[in-house]
C-alpha atoms as a PDB file:
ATOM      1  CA  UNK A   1       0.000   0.000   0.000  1.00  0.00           C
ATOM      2  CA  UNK A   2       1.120   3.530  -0.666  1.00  0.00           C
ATOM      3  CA  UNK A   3       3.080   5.136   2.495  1.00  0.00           C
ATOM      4  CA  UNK A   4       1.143   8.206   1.592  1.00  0.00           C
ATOM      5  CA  UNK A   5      -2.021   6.608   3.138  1.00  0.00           C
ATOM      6  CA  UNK A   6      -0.499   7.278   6.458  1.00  0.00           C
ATOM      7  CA  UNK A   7      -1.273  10.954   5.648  1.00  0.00           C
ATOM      8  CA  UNK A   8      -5.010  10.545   5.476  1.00  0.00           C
ATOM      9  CA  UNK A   9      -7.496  11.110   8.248  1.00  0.00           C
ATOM     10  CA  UNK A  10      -8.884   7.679   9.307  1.00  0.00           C
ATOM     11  CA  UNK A  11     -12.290   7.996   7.618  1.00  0.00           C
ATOM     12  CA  UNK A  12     -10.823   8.742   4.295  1.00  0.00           C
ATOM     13  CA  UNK A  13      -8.150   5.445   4.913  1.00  0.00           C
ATOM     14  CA  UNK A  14     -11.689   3.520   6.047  1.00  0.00           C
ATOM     15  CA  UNK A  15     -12.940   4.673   2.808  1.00  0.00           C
ATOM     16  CA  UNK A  16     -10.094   3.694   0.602  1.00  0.00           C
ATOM     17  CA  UNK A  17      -9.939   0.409   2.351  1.00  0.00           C
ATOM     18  CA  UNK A  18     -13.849  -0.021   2.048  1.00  0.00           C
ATOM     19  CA  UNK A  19     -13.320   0.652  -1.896  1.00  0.00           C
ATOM     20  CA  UNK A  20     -10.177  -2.020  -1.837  1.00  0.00           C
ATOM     21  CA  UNK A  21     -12.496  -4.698  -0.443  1.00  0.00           C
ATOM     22  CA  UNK A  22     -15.191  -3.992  -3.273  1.00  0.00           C
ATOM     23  CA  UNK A  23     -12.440  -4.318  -5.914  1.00  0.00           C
ATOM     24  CA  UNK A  24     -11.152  -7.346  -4.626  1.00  0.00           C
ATOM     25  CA  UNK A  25     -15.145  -8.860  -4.488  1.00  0.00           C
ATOM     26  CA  UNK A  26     -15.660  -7.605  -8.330  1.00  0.00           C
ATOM     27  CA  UNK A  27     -11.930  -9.250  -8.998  1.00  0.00           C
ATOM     28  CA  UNK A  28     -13.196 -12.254  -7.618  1.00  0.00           C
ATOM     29  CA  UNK A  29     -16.844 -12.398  -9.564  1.00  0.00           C
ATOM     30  CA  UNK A  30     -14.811 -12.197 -13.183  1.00  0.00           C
ATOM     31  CA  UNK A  31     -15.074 -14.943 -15.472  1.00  0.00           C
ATOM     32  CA  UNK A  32     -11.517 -14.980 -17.339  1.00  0.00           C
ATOM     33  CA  UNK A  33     -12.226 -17.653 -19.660  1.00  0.00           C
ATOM     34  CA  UNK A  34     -15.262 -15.610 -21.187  1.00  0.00           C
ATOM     35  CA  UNK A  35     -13.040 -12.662 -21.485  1.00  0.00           C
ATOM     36  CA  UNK A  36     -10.269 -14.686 -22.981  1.00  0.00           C
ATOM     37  CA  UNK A  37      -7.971 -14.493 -20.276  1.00  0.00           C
ATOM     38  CA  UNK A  38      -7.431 -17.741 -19.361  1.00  0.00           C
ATOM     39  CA  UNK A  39      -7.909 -21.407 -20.400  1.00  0.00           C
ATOM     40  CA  UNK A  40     -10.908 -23.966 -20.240  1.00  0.00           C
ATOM     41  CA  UNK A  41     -10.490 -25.333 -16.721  1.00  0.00           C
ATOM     42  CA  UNK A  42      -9.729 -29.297 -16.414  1.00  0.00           C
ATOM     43  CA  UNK A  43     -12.800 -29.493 -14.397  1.00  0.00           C
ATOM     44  CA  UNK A  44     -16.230 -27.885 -14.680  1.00  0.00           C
ATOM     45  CA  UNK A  45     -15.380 -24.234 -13.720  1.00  0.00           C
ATOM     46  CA  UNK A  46     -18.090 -22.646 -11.044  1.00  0.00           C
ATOM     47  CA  UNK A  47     -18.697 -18.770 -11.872  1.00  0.00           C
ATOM     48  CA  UNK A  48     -20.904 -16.596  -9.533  1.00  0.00           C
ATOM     49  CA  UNK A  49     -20.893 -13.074  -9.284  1.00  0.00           C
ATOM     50  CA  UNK A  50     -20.922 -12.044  -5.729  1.00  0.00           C
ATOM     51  CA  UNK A  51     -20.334  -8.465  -6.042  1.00  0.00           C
ATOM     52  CA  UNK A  52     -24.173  -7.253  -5.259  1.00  0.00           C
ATOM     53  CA  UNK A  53     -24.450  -9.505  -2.461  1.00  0.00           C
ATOM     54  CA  UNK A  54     -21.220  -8.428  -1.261  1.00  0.00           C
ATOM     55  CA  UNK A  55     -22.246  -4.823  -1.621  1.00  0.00           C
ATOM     56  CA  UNK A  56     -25.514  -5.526   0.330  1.00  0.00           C
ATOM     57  CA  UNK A  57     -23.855  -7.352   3.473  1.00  0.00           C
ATOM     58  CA  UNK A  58     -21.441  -4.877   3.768  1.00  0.00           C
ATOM     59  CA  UNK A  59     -22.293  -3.137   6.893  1.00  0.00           C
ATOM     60  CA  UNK A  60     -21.001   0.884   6.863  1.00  0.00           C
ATOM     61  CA  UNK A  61     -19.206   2.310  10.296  1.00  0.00           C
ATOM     62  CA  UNK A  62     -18.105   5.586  11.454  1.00  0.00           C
ATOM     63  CA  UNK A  63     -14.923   5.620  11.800  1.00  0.00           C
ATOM     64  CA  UNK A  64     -13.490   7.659  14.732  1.00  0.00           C
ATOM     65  CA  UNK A  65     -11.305  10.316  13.710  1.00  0.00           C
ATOM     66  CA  UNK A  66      -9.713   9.849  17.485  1.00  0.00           C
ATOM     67  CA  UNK A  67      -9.824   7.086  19.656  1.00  0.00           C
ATOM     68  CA  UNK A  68      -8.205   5.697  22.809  1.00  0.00           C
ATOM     69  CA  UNK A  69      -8.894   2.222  24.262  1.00  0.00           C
ATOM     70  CA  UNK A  70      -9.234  -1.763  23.516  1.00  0.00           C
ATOM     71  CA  UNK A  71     -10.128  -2.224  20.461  1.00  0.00           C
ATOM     72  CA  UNK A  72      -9.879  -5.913  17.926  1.00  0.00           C
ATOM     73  CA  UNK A  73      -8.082  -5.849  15.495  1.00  0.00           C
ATOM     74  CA  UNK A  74     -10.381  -6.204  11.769  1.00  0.00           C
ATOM     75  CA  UNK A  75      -7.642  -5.232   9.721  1.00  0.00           C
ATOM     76  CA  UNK A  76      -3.604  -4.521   9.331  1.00  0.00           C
ATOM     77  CA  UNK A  77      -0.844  -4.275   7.195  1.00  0.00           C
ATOM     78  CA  UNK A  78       2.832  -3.058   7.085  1.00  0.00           C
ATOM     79  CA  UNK A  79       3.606  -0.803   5.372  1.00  0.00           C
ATOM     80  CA  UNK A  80       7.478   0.412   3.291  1.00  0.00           C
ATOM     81  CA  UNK A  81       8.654   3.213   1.700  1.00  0.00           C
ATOM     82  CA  UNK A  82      12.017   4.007   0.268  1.00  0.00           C
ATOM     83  CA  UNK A  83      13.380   6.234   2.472  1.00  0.00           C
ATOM     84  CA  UNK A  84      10.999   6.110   5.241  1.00  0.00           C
ATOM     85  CA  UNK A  85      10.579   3.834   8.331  1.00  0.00           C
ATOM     86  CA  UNK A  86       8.143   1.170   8.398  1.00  0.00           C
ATOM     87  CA  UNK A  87       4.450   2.238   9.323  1.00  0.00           C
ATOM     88  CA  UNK A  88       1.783  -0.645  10.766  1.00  0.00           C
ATOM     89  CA  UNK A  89      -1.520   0.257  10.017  1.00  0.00           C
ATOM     90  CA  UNK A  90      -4.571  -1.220  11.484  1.00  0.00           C
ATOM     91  CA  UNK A  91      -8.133  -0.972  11.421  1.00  0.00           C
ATOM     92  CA  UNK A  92      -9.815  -2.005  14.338  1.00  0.00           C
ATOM     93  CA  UNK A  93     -12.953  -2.564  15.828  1.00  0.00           C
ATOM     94  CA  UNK A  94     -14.085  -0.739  18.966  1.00  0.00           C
ATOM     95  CA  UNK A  95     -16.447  -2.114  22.005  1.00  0.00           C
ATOM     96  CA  UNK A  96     -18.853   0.591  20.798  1.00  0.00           C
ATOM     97  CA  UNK A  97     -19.431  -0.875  17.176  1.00  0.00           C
ATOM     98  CA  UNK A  98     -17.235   1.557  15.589  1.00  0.00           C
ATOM     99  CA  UNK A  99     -14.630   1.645  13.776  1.00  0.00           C
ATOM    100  CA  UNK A 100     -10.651   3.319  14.330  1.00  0.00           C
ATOM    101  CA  UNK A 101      -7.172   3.418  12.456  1.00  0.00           C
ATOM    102  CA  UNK A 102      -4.276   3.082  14.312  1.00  0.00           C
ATOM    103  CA  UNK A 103      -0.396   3.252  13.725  1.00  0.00           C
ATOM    104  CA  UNK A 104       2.748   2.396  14.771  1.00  0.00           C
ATOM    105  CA  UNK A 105       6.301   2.425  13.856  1.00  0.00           C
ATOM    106  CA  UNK A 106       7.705   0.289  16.876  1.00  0.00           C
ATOM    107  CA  UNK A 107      10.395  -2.123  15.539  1.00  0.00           C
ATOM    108  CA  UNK A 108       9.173  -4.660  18.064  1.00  0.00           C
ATOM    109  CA  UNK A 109       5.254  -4.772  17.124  1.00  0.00           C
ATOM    110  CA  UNK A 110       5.989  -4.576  13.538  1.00  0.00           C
ATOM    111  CA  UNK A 111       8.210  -7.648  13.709  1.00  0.00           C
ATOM    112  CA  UNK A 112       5.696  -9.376  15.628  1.00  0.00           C
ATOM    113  CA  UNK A 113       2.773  -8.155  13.413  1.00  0.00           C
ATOM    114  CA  UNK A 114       4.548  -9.682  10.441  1.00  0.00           C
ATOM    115  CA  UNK A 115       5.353 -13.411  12.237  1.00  0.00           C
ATOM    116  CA  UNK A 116       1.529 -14.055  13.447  1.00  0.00           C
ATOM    117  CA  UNK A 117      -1.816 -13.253  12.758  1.00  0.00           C
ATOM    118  CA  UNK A 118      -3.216 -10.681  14.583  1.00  0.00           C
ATOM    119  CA  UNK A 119      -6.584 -10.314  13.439  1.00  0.00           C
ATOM    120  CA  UNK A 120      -9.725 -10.917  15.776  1.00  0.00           C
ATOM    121  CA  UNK A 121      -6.978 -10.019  18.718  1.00  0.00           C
ATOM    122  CA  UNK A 122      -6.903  -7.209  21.107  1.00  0.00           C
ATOM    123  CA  UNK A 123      -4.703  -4.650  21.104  1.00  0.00           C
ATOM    124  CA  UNK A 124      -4.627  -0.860  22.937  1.00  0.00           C
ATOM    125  CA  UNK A 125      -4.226   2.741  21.647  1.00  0.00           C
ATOM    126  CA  UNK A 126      -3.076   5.532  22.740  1.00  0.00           C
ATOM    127  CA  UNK A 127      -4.318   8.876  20.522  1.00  0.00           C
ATOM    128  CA  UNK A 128      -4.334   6.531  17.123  1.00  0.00           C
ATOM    129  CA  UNK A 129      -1.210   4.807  18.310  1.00  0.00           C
ATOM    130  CA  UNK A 130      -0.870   1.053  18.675  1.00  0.00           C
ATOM    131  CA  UNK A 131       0.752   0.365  22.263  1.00  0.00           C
ATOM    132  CA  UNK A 132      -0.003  -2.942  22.843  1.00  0.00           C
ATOM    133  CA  UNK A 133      -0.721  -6.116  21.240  1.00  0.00           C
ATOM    134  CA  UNK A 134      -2.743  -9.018  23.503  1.00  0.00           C
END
């Protein structure tokens, strides 16, 4: 992902990342052997296109511009730039049904963050910083 997302408030990252997710659903629904993309599959070849269905589960938070507290982790990545240390970046989940970003540039978590899975954990912020990983 592009470092320059770190510049963003968190809704507009939230929106960007709700936009990714729809791509990756319509990405998903394509059938590349009618568009001549690909070849005849071996086996009978299974196309649905989810993307509506997708687009109707999808349930819409706020996203807090500020936030301090536990929060699970939904989302995360790492993220590199030439030139510039590495950034995590994680969208989580608060106890009120919202939604927050959160960063960090801690050597430490961002090793960790890139050995095990971390979604559906608890971690907790500080003013949009990640302090601590459960």
């Amino acid at each position: 992902m592009d470092p320059a997302l770190a510049e963003l408030s968190a809704k507009e990252r939230a929106l960007i990342w709700d936009e990714f997710n729809r791509v990756i659903a319509t990405l998903h629904s394509v059938d590349y052997v009618t568009l001549g993309l690909g070849d005849e599959p071996t086996r009978p070849f299974v196309h649905s296109d989810l993307s509506d269905q997708v687009a109707r589960q999808m349930e819409v938070r706020e996203v807090l511009e500020d936030f301090s507290g536990e929060a699970t982790v939904a989302g995360y990545t790492v993220l590199y730039g030439r030139g510039h240390v590495p950034k995590a970046v994680l969208l989580v989940d608060t106890a009120h049904g919202m939604r927050a970003m959160a960063t960090s540039e801690d050597a430490a978590i961002i090793a960790f963050m890139e050995v095990s899975e971390r979604v559906g954990r608890l971690v907790r912020i500080a003013d949009n910083q990640l302090v601590a990983i459960a």
